[in-house]
N, C-alpha and C. Protein backbone atom coordinates (compact mmCIF):
# COMPACT_ATOMS: atom_id res chain seq x y z
N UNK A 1 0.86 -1.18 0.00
CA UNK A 1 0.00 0.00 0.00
C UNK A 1 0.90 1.23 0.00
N UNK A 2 0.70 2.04 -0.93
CA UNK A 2 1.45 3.36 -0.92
C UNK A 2 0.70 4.74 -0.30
N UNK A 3 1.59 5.12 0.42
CA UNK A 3 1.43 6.21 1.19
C UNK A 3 0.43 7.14 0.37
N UNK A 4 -0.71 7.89 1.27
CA UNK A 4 -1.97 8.57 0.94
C UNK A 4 -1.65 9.66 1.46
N UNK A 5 -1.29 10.92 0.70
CA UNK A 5 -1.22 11.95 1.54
C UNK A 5 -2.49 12.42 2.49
N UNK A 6 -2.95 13.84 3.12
CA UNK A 6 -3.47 13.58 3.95
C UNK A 6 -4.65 14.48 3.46
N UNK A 7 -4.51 15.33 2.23
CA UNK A 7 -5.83 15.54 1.01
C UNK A 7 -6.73 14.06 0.35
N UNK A 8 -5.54 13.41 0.40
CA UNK A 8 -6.58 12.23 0.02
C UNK A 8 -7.15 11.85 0.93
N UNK A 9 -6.57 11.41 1.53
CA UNK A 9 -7.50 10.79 3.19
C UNK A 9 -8.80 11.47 3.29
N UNK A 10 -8.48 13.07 3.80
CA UNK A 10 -9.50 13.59 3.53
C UNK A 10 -10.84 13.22 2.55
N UNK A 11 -10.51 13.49 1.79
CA UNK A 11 -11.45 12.68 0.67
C UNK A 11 -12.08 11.53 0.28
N UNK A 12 -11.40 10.80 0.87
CA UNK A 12 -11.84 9.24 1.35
C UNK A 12 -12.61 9.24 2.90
N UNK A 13 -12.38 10.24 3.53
CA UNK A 13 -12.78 10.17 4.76
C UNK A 13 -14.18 10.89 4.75
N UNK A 14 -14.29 11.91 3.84
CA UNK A 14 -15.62 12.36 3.77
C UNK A 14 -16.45 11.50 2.55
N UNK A 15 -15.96 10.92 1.73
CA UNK A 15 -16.81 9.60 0.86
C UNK A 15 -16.91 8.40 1.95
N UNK A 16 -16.35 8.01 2.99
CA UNK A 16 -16.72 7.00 3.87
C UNK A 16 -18.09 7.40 4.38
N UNK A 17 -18.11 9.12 4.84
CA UNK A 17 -18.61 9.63 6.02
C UNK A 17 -20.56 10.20 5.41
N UNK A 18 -20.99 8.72 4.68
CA UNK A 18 -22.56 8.59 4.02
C UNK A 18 -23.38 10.00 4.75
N UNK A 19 -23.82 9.60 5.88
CA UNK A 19 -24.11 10.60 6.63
C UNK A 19 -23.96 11.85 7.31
N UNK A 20 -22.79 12.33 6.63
CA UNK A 20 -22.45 13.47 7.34
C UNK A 20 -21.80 14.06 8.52
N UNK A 21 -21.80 13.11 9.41
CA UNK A 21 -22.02 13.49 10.64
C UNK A 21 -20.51 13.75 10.95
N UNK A 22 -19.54 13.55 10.43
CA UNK A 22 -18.29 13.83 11.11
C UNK A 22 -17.42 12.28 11.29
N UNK A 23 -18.31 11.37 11.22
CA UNK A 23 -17.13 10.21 11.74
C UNK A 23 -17.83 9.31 10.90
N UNK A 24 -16.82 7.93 11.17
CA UNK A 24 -17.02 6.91 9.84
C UNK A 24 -17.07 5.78 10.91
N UNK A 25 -18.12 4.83 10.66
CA UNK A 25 -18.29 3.77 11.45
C UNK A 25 -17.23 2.64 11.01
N UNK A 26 -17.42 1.80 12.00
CA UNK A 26 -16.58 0.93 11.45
C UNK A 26 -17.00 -0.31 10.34
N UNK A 27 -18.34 -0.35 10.44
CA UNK A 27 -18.75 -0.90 9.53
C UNK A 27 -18.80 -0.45 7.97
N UNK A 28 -18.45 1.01 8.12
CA UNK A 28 -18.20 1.48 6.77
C UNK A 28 -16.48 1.21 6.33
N UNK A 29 -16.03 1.47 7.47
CA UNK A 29 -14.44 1.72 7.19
C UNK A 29 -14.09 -0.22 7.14
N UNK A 30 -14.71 -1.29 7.27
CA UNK A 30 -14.99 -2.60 7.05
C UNK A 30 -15.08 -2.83 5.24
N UNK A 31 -16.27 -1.88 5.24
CA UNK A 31 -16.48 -1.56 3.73
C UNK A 31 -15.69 -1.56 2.66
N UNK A 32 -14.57 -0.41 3.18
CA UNK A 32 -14.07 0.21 2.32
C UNK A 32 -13.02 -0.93 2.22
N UNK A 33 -12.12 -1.58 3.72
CA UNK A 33 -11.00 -1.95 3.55
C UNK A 33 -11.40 -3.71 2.62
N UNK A 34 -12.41 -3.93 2.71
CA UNK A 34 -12.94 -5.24 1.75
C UNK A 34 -13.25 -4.86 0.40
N UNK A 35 -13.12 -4.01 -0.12
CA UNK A 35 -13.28 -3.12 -1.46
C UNK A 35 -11.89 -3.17 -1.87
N UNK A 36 -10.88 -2.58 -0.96
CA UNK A 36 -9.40 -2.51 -1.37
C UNK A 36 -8.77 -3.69 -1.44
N UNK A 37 -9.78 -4.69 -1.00
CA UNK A 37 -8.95 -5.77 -0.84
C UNK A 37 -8.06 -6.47 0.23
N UNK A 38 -8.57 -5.77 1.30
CA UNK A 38 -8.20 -6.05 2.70
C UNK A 38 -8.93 -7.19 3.46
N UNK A 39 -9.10 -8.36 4.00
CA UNK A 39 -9.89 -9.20 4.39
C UNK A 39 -9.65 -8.92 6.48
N UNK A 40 -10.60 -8.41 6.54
CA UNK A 40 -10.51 -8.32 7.89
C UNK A 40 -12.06 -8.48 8.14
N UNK A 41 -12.33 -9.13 9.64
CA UNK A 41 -13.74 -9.00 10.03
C UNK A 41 -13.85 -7.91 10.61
N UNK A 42 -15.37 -7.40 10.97
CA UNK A 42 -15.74 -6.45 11.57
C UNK A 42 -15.54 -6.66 13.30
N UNK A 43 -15.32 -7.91 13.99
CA UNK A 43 -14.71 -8.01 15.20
C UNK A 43 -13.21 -7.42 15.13
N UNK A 44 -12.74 -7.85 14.21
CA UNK A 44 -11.42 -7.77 14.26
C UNK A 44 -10.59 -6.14 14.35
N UNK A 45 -11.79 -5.09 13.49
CA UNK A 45 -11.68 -3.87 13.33
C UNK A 45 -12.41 -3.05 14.76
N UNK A 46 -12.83 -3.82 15.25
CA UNK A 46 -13.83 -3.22 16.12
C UNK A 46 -12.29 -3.02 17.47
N UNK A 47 -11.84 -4.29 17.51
CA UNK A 47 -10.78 -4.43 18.38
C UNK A 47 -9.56 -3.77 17.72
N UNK A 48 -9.12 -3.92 16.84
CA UNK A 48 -7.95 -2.59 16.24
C UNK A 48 -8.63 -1.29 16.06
N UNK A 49 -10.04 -0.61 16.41
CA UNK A 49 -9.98 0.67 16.07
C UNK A 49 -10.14 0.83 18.41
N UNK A 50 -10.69 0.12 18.61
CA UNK A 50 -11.00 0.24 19.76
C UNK A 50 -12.29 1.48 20.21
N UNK A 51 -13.21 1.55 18.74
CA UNK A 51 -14.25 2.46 19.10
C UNK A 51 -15.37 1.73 17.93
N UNK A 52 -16.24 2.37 18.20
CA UNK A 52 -17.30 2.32 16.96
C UNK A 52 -17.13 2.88 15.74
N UNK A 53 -16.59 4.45 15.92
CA UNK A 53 -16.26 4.98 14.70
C UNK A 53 -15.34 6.02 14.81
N UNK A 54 -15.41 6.23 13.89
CA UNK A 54 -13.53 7.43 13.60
C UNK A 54 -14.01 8.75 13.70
N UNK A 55 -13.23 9.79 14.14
CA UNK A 55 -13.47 11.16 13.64
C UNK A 55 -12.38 10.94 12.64
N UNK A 56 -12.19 12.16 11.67
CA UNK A 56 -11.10 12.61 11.11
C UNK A 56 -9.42 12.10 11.12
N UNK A 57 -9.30 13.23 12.75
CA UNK A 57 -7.96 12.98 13.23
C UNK A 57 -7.92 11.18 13.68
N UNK A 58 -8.79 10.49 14.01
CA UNK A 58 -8.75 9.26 14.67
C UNK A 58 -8.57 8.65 13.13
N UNK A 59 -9.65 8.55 11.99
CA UNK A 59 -8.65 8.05 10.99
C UNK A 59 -7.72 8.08 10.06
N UNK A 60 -7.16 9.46 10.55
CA UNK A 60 -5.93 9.21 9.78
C UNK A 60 -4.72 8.55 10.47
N UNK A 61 -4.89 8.40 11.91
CA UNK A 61 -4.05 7.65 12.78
C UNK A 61 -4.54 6.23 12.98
N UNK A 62 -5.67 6.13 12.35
CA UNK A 62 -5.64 3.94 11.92
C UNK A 62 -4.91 4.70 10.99
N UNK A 63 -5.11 4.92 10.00
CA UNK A 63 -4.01 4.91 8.32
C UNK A 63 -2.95 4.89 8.71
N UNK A 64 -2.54 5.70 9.49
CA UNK A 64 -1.21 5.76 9.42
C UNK A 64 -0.36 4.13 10.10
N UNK A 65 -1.16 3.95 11.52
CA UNK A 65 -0.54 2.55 12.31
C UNK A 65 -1.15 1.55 11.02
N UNK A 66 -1.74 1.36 10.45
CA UNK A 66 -2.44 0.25 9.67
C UNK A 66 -1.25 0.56 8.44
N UNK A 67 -0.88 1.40 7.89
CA UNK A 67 0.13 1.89 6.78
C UNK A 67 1.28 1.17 7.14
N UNK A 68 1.28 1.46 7.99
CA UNK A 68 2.99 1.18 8.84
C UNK A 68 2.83 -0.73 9.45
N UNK A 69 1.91 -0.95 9.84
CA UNK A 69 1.89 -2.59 10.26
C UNK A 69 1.52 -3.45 8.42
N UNK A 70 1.06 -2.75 7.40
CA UNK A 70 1.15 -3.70 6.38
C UNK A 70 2.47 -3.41 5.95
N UNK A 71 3.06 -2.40 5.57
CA UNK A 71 4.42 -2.01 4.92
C UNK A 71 5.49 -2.98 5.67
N UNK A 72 5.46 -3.21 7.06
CA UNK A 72 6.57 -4.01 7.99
C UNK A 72 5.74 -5.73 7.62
N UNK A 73 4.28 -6.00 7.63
CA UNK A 73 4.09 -7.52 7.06
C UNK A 73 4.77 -7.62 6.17
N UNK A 74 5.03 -6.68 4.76
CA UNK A 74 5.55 -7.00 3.92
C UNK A 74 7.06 -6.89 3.70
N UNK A 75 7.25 -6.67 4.72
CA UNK A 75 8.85 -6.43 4.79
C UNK A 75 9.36 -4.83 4.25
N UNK A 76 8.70 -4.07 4.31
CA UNK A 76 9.03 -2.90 3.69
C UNK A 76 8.84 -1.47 5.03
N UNK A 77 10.06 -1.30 5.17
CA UNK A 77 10.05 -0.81 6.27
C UNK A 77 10.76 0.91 5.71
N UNK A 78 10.00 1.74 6.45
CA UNK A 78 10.96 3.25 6.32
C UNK A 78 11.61 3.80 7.29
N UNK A 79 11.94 4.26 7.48
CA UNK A 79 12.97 5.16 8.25
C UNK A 79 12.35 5.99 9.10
N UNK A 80 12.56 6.89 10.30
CA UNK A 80 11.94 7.58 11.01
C UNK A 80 12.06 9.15 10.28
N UNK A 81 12.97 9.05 9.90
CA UNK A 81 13.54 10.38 8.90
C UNK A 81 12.39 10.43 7.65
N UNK A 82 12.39 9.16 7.28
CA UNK A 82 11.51 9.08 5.74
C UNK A 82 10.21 9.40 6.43
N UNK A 83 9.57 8.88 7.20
CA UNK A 83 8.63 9.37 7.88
C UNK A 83 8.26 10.41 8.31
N UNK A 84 9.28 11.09 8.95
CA UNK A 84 9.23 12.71 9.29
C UNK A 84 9.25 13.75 8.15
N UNK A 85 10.01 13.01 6.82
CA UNK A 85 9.77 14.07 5.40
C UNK A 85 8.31 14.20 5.13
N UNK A 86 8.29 12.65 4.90
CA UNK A 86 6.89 12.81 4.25
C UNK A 86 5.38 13.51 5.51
N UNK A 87 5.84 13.73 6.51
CA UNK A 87 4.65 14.18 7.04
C UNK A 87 5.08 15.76 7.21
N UNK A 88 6.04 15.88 7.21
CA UNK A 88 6.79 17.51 7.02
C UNK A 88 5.77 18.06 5.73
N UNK A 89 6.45 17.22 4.81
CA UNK A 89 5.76 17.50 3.27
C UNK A 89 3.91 17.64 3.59
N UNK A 90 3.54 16.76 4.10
CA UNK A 90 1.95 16.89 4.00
C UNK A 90 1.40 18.10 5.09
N UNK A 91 2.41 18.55 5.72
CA UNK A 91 1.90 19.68 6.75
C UNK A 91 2.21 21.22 5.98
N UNK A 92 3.20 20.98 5.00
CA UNK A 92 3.49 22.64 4.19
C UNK A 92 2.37 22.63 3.30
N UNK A 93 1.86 21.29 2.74
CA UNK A 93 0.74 21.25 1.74
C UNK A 93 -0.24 21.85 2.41
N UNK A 94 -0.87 21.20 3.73
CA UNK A 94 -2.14 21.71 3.91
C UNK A 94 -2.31 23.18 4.18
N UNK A 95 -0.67 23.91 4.71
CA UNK A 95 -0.42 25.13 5.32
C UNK A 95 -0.36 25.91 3.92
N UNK A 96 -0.51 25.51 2.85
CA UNK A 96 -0.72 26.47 1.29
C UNK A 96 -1.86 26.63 1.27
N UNK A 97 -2.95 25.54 1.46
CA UNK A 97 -4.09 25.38 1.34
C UNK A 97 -4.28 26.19 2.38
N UNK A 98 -4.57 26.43 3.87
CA UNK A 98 -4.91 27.50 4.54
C UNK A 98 -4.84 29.45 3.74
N UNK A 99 -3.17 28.94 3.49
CA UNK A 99 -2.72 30.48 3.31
C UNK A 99 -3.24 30.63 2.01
N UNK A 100 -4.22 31.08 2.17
CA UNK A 100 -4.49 31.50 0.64
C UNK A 100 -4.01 32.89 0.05
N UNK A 101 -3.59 33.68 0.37
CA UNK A 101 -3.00 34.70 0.37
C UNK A 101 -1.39 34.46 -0.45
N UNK A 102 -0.83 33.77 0.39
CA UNK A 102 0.62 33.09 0.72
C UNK A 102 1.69 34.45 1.17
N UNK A 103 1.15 35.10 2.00
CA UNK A 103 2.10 35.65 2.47
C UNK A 103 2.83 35.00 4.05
N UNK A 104 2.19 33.97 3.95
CA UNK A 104 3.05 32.81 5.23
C UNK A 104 2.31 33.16 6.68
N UNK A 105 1.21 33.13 6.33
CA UNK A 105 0.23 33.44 7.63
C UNK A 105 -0.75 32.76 7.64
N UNK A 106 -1.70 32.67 8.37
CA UNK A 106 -2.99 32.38 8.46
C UNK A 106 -3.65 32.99 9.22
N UNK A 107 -5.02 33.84 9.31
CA UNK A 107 -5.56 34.58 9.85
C UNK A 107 -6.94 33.77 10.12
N UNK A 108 -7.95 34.33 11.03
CA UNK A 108 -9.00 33.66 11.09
C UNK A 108 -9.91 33.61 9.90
N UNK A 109 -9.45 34.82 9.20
CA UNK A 109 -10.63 35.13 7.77
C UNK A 109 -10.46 33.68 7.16
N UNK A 110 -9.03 33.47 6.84
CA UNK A 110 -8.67 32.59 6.01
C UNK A 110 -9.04 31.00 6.29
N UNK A 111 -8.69 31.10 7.66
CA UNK A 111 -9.43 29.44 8.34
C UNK A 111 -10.52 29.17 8.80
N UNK A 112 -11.37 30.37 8.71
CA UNK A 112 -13.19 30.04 8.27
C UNK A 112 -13.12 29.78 7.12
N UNK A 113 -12.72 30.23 6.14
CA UNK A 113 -12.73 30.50 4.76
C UNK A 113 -12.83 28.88 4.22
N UNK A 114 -11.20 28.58 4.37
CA UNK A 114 -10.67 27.12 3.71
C UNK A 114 -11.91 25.56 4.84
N UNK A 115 -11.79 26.06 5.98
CA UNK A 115 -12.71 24.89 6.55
C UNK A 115 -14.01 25.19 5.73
N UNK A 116 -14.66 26.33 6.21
CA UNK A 116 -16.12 25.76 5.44
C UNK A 116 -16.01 25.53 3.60
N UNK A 117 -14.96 25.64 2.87
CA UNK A 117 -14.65 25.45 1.64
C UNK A 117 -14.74 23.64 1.61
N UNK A 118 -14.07 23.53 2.70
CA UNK A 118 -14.14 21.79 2.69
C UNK A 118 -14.74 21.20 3.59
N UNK A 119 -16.01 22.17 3.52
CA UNK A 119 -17.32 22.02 4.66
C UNK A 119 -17.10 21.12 6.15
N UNK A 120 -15.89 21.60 6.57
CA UNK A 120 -15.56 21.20 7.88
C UNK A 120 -16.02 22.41 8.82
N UNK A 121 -16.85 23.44 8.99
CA UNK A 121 -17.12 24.10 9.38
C UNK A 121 -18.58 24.84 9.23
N UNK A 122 -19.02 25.08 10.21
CA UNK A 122 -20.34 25.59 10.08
C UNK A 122 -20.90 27.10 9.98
N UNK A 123 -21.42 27.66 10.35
CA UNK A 123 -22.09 29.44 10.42
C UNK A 123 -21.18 29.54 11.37
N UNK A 124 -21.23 29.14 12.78
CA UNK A 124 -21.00 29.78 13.88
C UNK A 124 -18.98 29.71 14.09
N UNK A 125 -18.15 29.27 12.72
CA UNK A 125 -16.82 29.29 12.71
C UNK A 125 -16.32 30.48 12.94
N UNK A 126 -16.88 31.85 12.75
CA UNK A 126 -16.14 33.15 12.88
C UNK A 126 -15.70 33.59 14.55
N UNK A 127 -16.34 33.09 15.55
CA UNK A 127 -15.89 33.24 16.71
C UNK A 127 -15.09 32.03 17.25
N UNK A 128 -15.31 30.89 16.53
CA UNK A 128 -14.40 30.06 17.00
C UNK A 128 -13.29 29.54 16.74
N UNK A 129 -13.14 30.34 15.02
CA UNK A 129 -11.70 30.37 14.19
C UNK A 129 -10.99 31.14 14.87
N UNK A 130 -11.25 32.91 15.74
CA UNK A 130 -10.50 33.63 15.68
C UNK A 130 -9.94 33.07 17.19
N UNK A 131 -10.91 32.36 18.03
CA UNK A 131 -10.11 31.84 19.28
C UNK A 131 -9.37 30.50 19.22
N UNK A 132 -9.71 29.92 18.26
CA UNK A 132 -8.94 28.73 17.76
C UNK A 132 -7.36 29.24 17.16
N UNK A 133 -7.22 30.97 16.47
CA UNK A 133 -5.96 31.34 15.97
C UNK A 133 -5.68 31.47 17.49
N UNK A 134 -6.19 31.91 18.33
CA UNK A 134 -5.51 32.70 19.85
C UNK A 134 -5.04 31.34 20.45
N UNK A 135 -6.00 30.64 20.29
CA UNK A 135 -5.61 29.22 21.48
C UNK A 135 -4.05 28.97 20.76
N UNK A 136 -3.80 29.10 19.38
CA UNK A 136 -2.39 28.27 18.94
C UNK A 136 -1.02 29.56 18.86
N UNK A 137 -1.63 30.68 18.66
CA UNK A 137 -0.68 31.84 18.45
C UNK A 137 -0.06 32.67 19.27
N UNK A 138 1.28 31.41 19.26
CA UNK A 138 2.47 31.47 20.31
C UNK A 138 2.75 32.82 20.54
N UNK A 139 2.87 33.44 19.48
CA UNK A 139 3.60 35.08 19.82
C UNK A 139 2.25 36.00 19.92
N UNK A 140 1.22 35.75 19.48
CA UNK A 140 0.11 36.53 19.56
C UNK A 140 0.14 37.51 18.81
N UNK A 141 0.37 37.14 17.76
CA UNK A 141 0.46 38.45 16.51
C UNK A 141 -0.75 37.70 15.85
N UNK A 142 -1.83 37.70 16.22
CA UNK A 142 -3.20 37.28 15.72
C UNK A 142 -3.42 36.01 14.55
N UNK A 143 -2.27 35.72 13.88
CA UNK A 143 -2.04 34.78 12.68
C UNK A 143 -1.26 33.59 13.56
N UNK A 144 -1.46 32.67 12.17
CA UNK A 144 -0.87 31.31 12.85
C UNK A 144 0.47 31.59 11.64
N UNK A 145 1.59 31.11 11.77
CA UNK A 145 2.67 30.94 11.17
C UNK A 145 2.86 29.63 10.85
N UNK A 146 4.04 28.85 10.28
CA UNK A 146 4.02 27.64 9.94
C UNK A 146 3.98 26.33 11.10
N UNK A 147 5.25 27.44 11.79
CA UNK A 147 5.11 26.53 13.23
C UNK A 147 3.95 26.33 13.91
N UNK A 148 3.14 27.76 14.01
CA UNK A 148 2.32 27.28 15.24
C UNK A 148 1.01 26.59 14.31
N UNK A 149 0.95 26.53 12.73
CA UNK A 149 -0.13 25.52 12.48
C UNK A 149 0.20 24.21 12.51
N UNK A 150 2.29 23.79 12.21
CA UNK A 150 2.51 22.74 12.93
C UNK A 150 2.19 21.88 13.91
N UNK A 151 2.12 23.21 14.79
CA UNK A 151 1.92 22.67 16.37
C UNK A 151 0.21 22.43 16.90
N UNK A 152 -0.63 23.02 15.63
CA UNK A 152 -1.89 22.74 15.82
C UNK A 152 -2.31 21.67 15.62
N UNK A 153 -1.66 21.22 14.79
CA UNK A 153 -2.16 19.93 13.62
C UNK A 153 -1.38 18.76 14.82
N UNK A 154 -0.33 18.97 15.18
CA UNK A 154 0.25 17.56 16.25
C UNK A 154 0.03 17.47 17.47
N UNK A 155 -0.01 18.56 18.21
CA UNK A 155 -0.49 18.77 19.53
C UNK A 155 -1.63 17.93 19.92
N UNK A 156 -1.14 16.78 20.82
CA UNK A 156 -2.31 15.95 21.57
C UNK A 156 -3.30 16.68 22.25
N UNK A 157 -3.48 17.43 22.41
CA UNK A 157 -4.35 18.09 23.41
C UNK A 157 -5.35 18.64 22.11
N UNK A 158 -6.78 18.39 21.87
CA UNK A 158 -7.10 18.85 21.15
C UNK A 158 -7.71 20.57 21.50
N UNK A 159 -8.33 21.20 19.95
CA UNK A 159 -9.65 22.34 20.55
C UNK A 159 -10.62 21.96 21.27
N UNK A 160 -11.33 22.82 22.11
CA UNK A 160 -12.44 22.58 22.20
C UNK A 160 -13.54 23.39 21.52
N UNK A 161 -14.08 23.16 20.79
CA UNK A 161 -14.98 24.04 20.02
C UNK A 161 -16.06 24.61 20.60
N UNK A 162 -16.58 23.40 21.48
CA UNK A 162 -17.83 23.82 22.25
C UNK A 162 -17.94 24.86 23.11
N UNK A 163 -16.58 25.04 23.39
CA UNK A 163 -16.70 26.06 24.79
C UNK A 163 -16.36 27.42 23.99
N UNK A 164 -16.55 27.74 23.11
CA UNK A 164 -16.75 29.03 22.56
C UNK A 164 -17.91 29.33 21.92
């Protein structure tokens, strides 16, 4: 299986996601991986996802451990370095896609803008983009920079959306 950047995923993740709702059951994501040609049961996924269904960030982290445990079945193993390019690489991509501008920023205009463009976002994003830039914007110059959308996108600790 060759590496899916994380636009595709996307895209696969909202064609999984029938209903809308934000997450992909496992009976869909069952679906898909018996389509590709994957033979797994739905016990078996139930116990490797350890939930019912995925958000987003949750499946691109099966992809990624599921990427990485077929590549090593098959004996095909990468590097921690090769690993760190290629996710380097998929974090400047999505950070073009934010900056639409490209003057190497991101402002809240811009990350209401690009989420509800890829309808990850609803009406009520304009107060919760601009505290979502504050929650990540280390220096507080109102924009996110490369780093701190770096640090948005990896940071275990997620947003909370609700509480704004």
């Amino acid at each position: 299986m060759s590496p899916i950047n994380c636009y595709e995923l996307h895209k696969i993740f909202k064609i999984l996601d029938k209903n809308g709702d934000g997450l992909v059951s496992i009976e869909e994501l069952e679906w898909f991986l018996k389509k590709t040609g994957v033979q797994i049961s739905l016990e078996e996924l139930q116990t490797l996802v350890g939930n019912t269904s995925l958000d987003l960030m949750d499946f691109w982290v099966f992809y990624d451990v599921f990427n990485k445990q077929n590549a090593s079945d098959h004996g095909h193993y990468r590097s921690k370095e090769v690993d760190q390019e290629m996710l380097e690489g998929d974090i400047v991509k999505a950070f073009q896609v934010f900056d639409m501008n490209g003057d190497g920023f991101i402002s809240s205009e811009q990350l209401e803008r690009t989420l509800s463009r890829l309808g990850l976002w609803d009406e009520h994003c304009g107060k919760s983009c601009r505290s979502m830039i504050e929650f990540y914007d280390t220096n507080n110059d109102g924009v996110l920079d490369f780093h701190e959308f770096k640090n948005m996108l990896l940071m275990p600790m997620r947003y909370d959306t609700t509480s704004t």
